[in-house]
C-alpha atoms as a PDB file:
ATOM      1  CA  UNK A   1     -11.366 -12.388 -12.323  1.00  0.00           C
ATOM      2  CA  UNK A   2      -8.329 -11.371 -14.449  1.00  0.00           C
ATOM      3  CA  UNK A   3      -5.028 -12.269 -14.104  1.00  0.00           C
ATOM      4  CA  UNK A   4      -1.994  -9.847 -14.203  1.00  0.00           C
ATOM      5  CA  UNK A   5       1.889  -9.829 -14.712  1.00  0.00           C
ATOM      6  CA  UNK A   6       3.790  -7.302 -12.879  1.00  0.00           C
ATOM      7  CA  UNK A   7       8.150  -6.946 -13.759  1.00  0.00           C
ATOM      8  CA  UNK A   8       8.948  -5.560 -10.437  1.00  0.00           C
ATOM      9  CA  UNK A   9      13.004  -5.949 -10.857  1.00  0.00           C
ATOM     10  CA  UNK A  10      13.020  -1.630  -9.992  1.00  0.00           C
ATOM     11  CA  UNK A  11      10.931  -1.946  -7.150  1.00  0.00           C
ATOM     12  CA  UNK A  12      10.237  -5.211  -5.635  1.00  0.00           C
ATOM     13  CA  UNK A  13      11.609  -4.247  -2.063  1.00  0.00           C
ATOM     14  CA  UNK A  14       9.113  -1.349  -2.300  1.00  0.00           C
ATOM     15  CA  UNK A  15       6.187  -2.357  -3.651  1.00  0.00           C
ATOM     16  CA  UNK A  16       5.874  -5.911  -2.170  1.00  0.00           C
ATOM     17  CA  UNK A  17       6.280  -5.179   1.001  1.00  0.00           C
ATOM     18  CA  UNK A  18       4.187  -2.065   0.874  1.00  0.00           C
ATOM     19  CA  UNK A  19       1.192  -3.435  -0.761  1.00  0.00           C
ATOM     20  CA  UNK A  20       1.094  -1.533  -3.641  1.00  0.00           C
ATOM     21  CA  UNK A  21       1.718  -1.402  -7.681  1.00  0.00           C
ATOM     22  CA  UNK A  22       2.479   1.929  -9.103  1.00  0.00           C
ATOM     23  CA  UNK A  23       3.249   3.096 -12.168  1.00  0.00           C
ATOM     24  CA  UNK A  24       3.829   6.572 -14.124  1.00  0.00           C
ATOM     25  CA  UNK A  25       0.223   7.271 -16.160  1.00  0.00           C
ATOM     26  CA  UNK A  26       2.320   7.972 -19.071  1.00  0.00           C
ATOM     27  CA  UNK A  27       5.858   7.374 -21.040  1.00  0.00           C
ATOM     28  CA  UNK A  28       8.661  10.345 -20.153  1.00  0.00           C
ATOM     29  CA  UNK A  29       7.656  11.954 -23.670  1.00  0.00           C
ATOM     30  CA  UNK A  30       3.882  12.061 -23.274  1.00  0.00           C
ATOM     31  CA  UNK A  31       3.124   9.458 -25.099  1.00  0.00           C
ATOM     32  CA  UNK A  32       0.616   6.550 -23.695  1.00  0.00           C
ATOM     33  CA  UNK A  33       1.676   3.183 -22.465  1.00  0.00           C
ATOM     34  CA  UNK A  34      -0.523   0.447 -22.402  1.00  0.00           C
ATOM     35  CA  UNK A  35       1.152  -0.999 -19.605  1.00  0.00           C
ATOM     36  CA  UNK A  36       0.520   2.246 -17.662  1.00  0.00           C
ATOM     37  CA  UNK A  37      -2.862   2.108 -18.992  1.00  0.00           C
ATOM     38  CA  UNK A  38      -3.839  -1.330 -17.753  1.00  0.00           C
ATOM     39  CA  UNK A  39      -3.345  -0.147 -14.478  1.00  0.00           C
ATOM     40  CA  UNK A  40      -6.630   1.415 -14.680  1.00  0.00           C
ATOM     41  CA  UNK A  41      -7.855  -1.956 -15.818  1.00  0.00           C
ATOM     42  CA  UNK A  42      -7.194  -3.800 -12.383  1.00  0.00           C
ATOM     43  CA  UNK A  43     -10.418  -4.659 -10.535  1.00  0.00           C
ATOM     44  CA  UNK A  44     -11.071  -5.897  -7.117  1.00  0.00           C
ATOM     45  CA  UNK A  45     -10.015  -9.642  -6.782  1.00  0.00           C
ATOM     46  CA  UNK A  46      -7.722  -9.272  -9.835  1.00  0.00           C
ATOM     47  CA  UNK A  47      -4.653 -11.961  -9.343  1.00  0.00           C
ATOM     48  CA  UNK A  48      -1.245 -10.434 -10.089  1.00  0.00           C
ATOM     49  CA  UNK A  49       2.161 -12.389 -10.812  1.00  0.00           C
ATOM     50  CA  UNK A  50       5.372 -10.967  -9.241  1.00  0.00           C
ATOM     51  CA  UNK A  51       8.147 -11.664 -11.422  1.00  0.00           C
ATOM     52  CA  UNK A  52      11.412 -10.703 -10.176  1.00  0.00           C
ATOM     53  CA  UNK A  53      15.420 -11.148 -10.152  1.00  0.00           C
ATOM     54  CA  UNK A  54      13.948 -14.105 -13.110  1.00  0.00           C
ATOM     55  CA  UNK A  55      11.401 -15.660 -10.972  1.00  0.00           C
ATOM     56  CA  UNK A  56       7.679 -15.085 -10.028  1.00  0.00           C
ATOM     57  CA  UNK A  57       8.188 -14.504  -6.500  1.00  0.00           C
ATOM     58  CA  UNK A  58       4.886 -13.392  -4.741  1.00  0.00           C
ATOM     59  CA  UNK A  59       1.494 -13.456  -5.468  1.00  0.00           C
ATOM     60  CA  UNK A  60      -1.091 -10.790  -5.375  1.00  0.00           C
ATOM     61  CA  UNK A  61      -4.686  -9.757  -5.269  1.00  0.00           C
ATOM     62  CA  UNK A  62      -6.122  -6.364  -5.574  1.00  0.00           C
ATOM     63  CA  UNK A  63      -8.029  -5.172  -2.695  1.00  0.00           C
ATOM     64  CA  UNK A  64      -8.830  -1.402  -4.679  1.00  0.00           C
ATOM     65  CA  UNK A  65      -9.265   0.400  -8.321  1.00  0.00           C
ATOM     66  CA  UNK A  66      -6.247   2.913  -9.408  1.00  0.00           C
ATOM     67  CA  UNK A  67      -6.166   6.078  -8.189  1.00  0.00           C
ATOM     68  CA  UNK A  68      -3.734   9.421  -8.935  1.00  0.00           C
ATOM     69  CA  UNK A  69      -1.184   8.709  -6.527  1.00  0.00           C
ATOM     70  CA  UNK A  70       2.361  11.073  -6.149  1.00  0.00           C
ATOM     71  CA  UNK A  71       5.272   8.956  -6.666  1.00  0.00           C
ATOM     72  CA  UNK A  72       6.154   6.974  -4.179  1.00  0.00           C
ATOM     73  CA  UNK A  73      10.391   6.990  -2.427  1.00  0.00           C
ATOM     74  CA  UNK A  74      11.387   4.362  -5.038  1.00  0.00           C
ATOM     75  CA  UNK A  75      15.185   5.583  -4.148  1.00  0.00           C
ATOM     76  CA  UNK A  76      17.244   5.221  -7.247  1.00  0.00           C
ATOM     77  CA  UNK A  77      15.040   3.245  -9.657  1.00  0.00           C
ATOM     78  CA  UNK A  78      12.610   5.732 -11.238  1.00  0.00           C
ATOM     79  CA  UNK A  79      14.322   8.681 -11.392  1.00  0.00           C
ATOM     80  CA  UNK A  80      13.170   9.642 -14.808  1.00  0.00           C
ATOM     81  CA  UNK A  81       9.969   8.982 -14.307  1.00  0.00           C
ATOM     82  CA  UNK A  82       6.651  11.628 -13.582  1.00  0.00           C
ATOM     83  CA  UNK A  83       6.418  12.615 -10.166  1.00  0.00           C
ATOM     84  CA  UNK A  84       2.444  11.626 -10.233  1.00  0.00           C
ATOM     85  CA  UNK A  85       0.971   7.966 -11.893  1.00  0.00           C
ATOM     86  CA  UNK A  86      -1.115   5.559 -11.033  1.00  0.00           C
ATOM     87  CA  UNK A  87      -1.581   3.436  -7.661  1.00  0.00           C
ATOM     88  CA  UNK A  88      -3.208   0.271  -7.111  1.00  0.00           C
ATOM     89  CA  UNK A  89      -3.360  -1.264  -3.877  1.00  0.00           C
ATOM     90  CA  UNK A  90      -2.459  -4.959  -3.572  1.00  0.00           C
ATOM     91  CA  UNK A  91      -2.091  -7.508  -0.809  1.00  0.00           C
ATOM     92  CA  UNK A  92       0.972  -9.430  -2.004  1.00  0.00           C
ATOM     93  CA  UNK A  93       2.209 -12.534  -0.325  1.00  0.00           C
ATOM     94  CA  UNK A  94       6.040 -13.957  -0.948  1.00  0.00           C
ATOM     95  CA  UNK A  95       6.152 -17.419  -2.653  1.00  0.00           C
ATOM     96  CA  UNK A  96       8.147 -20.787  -0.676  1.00  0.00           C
ATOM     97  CA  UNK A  97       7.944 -22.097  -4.612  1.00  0.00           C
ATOM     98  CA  UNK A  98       9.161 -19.470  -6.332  1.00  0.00           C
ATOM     99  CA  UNK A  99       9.392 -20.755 -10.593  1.00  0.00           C
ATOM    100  CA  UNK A 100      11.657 -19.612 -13.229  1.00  0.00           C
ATOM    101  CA  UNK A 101       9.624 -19.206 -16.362  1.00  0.00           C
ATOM    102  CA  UNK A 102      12.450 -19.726 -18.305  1.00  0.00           C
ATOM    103  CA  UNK A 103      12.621 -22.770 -17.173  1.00  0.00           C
ATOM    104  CA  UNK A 104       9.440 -23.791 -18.039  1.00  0.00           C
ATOM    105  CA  UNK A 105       9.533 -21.762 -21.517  1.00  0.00           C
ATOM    106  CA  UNK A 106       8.954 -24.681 -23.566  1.00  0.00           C
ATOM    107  CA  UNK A 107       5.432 -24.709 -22.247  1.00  0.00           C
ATOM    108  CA  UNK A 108       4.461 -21.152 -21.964  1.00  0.00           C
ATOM    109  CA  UNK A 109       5.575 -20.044 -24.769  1.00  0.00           C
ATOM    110  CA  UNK A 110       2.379 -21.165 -26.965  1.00  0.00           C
ATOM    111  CA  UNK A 111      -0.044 -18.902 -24.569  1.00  0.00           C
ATOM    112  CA  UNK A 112       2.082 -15.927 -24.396  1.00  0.00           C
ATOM    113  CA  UNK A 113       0.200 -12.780 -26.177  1.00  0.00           C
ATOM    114  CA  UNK A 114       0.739 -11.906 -29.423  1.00  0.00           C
ATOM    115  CA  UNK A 115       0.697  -8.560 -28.224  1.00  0.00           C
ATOM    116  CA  UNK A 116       2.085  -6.790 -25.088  1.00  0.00           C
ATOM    117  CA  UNK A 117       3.960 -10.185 -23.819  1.00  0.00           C
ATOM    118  CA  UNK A 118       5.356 -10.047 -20.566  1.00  0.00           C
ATOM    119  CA  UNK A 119       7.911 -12.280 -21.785  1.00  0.00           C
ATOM    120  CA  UNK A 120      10.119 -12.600 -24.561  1.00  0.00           C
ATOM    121  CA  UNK A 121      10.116 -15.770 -26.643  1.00  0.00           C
ATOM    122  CA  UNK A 122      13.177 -17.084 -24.407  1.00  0.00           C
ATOM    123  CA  UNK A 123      11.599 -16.727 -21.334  1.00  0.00           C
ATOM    124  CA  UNK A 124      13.537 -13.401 -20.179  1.00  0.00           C
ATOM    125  CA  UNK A 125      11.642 -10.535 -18.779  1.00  0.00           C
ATOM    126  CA  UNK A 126      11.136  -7.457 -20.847  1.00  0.00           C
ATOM    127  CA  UNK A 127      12.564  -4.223 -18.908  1.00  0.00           C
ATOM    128  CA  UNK A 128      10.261  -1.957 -21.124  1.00  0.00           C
ATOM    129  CA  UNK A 129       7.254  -4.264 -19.544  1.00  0.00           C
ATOM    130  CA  UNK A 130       5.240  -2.825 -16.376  1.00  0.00           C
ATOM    131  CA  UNK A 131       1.629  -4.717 -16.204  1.00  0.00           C
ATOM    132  CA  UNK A 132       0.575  -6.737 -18.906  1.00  0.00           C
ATOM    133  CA  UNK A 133      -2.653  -8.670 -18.705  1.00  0.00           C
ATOM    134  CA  UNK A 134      -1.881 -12.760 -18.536  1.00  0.00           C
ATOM    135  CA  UNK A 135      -4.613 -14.510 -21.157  1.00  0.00           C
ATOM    136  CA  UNK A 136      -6.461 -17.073 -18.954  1.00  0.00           C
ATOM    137  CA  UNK A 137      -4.679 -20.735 -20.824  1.00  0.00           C
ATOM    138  CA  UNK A 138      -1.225 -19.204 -19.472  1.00  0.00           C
ATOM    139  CA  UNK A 139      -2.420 -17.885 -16.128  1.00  0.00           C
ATOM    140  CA  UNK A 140      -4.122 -22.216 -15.733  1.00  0.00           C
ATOM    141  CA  UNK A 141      -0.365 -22.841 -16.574  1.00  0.00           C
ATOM    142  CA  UNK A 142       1.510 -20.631 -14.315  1.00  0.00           C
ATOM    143  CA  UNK A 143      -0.778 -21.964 -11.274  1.00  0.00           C
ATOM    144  CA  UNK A 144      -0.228 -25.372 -12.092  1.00  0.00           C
ATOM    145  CA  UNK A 145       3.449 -24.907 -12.488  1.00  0.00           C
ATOM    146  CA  UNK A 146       3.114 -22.768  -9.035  1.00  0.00           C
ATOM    147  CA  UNK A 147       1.643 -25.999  -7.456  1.00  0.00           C
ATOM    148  CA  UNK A 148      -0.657 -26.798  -4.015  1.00  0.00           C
ATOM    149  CA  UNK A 149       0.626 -23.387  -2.498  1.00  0.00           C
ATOM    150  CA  UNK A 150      -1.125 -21.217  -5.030  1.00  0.00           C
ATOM    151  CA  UNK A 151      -4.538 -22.634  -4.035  1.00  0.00           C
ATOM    152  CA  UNK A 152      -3.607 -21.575  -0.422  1.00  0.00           C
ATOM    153  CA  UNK A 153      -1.876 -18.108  -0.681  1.00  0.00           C
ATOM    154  CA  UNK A 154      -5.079 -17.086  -2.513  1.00  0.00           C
ATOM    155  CA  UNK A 155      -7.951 -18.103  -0.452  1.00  0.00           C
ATOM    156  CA  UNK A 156      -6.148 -16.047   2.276  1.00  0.00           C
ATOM    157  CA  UNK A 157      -5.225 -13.265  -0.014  1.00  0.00           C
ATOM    158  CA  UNK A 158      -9.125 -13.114  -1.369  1.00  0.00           C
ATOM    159  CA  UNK A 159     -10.155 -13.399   2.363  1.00  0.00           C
ATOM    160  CA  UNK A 160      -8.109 -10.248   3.425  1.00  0.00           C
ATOM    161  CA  UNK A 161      -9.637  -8.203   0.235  1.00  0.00           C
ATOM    162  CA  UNK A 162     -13.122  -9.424   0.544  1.00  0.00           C
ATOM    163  CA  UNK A 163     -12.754  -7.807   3.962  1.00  0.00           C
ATOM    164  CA  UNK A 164     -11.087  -5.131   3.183  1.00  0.00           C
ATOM    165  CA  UNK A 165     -13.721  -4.371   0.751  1.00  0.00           C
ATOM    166  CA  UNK A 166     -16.465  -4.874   3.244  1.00  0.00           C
ATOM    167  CA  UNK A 167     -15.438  -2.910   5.602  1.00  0.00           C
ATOM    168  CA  UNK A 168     -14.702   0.279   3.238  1.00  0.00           C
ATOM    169  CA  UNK A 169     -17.989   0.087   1.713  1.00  0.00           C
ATOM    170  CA  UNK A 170     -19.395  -0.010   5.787  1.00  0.00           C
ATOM    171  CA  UNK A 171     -18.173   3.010   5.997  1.00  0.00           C
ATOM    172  CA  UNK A 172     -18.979   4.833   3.223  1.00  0.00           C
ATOM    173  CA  UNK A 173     -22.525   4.081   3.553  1.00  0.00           C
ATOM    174  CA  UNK A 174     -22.094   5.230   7.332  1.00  0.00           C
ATOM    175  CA  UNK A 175     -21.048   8.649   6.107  1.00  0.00           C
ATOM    176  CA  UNK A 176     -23.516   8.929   3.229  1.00  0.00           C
ATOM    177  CA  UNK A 177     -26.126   8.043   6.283  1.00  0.00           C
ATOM    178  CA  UNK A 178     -25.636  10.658   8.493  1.00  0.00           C
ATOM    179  CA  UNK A 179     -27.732  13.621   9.202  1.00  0.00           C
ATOM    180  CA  UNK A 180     -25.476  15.959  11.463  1.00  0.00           C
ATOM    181  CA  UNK A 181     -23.181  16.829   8.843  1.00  0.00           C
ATOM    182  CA  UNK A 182     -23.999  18.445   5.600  1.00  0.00           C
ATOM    183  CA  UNK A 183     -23.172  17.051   2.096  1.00  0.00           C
ATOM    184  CA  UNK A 184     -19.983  18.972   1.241  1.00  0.00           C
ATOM    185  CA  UNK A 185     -18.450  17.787   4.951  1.00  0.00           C
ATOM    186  CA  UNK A 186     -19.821  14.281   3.895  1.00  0.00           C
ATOM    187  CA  UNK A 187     -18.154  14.600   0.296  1.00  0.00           C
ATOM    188  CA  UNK A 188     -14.730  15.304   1.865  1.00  0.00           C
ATOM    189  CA  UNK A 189     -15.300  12.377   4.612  1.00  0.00           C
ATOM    190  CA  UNK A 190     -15.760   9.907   1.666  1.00  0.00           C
ATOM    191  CA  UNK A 191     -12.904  11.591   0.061  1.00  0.00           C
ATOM    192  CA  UNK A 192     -10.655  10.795   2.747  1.00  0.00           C
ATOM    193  CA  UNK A 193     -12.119   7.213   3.530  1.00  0.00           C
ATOM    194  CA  UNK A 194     -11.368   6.420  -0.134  1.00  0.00           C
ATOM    195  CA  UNK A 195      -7.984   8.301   0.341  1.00  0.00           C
ATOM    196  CA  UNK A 196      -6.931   6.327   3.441  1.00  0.00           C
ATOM    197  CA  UNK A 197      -6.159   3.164   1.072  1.00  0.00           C
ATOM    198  CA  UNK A 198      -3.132   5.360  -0.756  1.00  0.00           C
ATOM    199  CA  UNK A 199      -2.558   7.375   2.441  1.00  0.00           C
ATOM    200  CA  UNK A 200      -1.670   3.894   4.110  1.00  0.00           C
ATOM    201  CA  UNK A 201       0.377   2.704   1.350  1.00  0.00           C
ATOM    202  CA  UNK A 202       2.225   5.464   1.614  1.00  0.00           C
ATOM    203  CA  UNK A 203       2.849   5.288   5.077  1.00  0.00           C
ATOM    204  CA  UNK A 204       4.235   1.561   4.576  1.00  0.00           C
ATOM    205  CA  UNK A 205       7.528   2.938   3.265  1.00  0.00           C
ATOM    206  CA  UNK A 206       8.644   4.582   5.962  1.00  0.00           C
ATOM    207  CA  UNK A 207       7.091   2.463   8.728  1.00  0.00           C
ATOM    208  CA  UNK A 208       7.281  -1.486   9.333  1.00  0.00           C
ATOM    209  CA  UNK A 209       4.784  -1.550  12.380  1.00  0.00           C
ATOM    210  CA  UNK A 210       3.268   0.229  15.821  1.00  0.00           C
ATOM    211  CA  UNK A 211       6.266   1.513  16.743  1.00  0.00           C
ATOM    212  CA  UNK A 212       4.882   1.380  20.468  1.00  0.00           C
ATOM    213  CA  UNK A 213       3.298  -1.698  20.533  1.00  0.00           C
ATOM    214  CA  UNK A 214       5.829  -3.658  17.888  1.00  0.00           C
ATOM    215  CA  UNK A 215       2.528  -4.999  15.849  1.00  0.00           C
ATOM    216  CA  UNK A 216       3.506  -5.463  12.185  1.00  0.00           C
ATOM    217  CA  UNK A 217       0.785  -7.145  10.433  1.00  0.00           C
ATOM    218  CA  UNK A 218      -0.898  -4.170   8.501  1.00  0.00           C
ATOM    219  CA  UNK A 219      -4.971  -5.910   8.963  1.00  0.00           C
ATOM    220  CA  UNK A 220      -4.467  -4.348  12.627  1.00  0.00           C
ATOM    221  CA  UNK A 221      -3.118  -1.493  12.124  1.00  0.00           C
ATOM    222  CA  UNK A 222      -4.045   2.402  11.420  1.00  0.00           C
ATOM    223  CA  UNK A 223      -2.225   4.890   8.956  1.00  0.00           C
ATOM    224  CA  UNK A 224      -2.558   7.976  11.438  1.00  0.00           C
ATOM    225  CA  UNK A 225      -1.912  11.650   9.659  1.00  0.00           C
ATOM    226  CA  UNK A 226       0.125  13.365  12.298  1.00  0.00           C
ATOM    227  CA  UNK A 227      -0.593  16.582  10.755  1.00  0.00           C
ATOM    228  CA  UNK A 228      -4.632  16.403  11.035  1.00  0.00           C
ATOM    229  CA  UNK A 229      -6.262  15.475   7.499  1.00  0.00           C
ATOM    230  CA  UNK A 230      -8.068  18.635   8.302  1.00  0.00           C
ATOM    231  CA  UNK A 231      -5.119  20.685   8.581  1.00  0.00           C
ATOM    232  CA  UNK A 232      -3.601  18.955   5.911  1.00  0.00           C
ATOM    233  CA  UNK A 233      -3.072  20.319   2.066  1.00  0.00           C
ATOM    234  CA  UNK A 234      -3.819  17.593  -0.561  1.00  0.00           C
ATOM    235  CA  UNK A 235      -0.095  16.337  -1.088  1.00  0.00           C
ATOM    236  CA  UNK A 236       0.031  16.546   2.780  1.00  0.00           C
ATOM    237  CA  UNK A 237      -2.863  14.361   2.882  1.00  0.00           C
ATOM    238  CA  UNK A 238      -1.425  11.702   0.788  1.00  0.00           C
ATOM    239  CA  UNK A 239       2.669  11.955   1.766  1.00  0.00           C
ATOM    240  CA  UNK A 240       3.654   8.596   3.699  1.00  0.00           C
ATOM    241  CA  UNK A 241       5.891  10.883   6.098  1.00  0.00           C
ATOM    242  CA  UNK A 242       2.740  12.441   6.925  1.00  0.00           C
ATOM    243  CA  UNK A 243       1.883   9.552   8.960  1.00  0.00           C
ATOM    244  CA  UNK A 244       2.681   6.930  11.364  1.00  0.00           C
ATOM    245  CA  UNK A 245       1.362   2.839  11.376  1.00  0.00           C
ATOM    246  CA  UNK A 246       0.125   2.660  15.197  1.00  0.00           C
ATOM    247  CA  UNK A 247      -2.013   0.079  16.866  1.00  0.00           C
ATOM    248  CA  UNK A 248      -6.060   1.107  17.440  1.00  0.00           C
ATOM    249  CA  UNK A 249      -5.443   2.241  21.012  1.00  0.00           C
ATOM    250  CA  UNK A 250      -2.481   3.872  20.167  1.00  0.00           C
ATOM    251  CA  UNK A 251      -3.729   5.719  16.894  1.00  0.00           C
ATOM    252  CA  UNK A 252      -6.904   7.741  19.326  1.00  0.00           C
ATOM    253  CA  UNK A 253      -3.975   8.285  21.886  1.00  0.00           C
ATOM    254  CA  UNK A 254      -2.081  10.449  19.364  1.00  0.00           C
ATOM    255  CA  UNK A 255      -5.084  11.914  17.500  1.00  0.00           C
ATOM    256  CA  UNK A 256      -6.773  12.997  20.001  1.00  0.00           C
ATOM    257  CA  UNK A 257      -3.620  14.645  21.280  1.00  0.00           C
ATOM    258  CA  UNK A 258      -2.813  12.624  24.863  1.00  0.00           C
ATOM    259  CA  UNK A 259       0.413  11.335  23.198  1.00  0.00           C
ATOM    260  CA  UNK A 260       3.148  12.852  20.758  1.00  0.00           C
ATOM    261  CA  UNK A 261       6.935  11.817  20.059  1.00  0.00           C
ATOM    262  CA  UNK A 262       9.870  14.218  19.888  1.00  0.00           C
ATOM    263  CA  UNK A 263      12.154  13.905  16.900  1.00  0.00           C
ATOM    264  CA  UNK A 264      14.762  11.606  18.614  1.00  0.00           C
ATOM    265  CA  UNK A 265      12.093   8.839  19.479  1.00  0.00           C
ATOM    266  CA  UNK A 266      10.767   9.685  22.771  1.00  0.00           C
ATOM    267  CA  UNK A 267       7.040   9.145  23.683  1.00  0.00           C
ATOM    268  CA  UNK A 268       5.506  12.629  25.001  1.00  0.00           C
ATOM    269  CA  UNK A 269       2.694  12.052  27.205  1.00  0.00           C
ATOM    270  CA  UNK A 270      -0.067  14.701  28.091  1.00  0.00           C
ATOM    271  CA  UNK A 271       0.288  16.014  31.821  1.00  0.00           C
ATOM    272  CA  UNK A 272      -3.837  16.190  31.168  1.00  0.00           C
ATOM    273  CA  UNK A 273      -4.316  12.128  30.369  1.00  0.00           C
ATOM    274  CA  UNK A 274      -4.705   9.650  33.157  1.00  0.00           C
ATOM    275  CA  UNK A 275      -1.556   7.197  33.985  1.00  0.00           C
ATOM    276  CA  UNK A 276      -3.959   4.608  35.080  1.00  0.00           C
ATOM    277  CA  UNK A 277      -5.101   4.271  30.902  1.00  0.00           C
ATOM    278  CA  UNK A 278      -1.825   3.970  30.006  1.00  0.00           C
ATOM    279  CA  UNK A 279      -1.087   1.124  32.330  1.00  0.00           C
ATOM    280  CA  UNK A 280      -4.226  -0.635  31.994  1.00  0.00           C
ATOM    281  CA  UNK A 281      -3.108  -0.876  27.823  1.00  0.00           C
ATOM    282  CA  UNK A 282       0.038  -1.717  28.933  1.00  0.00           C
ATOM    283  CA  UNK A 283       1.913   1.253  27.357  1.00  0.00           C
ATOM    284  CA  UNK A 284       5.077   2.406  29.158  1.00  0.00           C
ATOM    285  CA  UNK A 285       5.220   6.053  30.348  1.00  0.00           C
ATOM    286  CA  UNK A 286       9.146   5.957  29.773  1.00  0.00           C
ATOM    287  CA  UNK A 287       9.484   4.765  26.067  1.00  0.00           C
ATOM    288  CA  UNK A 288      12.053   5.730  23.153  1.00  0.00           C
ATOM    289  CA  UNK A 289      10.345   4.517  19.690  1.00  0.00           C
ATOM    290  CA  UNK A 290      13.540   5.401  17.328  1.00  0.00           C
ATOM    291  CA  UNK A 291      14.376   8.355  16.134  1.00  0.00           C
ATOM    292  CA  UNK A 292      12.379  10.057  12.838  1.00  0.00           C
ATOM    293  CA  UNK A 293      13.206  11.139   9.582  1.00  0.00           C
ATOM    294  CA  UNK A 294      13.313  14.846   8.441  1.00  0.00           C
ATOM    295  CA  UNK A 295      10.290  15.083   6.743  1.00  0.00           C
ATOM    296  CA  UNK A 296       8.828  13.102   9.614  1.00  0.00           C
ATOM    297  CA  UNK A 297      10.055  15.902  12.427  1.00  0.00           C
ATOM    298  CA  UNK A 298       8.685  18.245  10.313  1.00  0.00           C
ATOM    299  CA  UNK A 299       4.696  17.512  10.444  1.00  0.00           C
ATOM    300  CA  UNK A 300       5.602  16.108  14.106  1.00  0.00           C
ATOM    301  CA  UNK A 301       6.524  19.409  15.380  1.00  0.00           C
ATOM    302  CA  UNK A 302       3.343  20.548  13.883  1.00  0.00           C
ATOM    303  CA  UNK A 303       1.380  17.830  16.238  1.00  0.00           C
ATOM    304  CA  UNK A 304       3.524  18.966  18.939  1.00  0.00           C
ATOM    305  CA  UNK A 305       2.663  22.753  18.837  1.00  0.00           C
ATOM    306  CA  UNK A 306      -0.804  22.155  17.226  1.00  0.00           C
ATOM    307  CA  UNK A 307      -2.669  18.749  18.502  1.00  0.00           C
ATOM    308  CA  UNK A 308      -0.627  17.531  21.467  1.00  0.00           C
ATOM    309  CA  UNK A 309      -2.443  18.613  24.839  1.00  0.00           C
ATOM    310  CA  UNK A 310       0.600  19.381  26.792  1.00  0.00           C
END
């Protein structure tokens, strides 16, 4: 395992909540950046520091390897920067004891790198710094200075990307093991399995939760395309308005067309499904789910004309 420091000062709110580091692949000029670089470094079960607003504020752990990802709807912050880079995916979890390294300076400055430091001598951040790689005698340091909570926010953390990685490797043998389906429809399965991850991500910042069923935590919940990944060109496939977070149930009612939403919000129900499924799973018939985005009507009006069985 290898330990990681993200500065996240740009895009805490975004990447944090999303589950999700991202970076440009290279500096504005061309020119290569080793902390762009080490993002292709990150393995599965890596541990990453948050540092933010002075503090290390959440804890990571990778649950998936970098992979060309188009640049995320940071807002202002990274305006300058290349519309495609790097993403890793990351289940982060917010820290109660949240420590100023400045603070503790005295004793962290001895295992700080000689090269590509997080952290300047004084303890403050370095704004040129993205992901630098935390030597193992600082990272012992940082968890002690973390405390008891540390131990616990990363045996869940390494539970949630053990299964996460378990699961995805399920079903990429499942594909590679079929026999109805020739290899190049198995190649682009596998493609999209491995392109859910990102897709997901994505997804996360523009939707909190099911917005029928009000479930938030992402470990039960689907990132659904609601134009079809089939229909789909590759920036389609990978565009977070392209999608919606909804609840198992919820995510075959909509791809298989017996559900749809119109742009204000209000659930469209096919005049071919059976009422009695949608009360037995305890999903109202008269339901407004807030109203959409633009980008969001757009590829819903496609589900409406194309996939919705009306």
């Amino acid at each position: 395992m290898r330990y990681w420091w993200v500065n996240q000062n740009q895009t805490y709110k975004s990447e944090v909540p999303g589950g999700f580091l991202w970076s440009p692949k290279t500096r504005a000029d061309g020119a290569r950046n080793q902390f762009y670089e080490n993002m292709q470094k990150v393995a599965i079960g890596d541990v990453i520091f948050s540092f933010c607003d002075t503090r290390i504020k959440a804890i990571g752990v990778a649950v998936g390897r970098a992979e060309t990802s188009p640049k995320p709807d940071f807002g202002a912050a990274g305006a300058s920067w290349s519309q495609e880079g790097w993403l890793v995916p990351v289940k982060f979890k917010e820290l109660r004891s949240q420590i100023r390294p400045k603070d503790n300076i005295t004793l962290i400055r001895p295992h700080l790198p000689d090269k590509y430091s997080p952290l300047q001598d004084s303890g403050d951040g370095l704004q040129s710094v993205y992901l630098a790689e935390v030597p193992a005698p600082m990272a012992t340091l940082l968890v002690d200075l973390i405390g008891a909570e540390y131990s616990l926010v990363l045996k869940e953390l390494q539970w949630e990307a053990d299964e996460t990685e378990t699961v995805g490797d399920q079903q990429e043998e499942a594909i590679k093991g079929r026999t109805d389906i020739g290899d190049t429809t198995k190649d682009q399965l596998v493609k999209s399995r491995r392109g859910q991850g990102v897709f997901k991500t994505n997804v996360r910042l523009n939707e909190e939760g099911c917005r029928v069923t009000g479930v938030t935590d992402p470990m039960h919940l689907r990132a659904s395309h609601i134009k079809p990944w089939r229909d789909s060109t590759d920036e389609e496939k990978l565009n977070g308005c392209n999608g919606l977070l909804l609840a198992p149930h919820i995510d075959h009612l909509f791809d298989k067309g017996h559900i749809s939403f119109a742009d204000n919000g209000d659930l469209l129900v096919s005049s071919k499904l059976d009422r009695s499924i949608l009360a037995k799973w305890g999903v109202s018939e008269v339901m407004n789910v807030g109203s959409f985005n633009t980008h969001q009507s757009e590829f819903l009006e496609y589900h409406r004309r194309t996939v919705f069985r009306k």
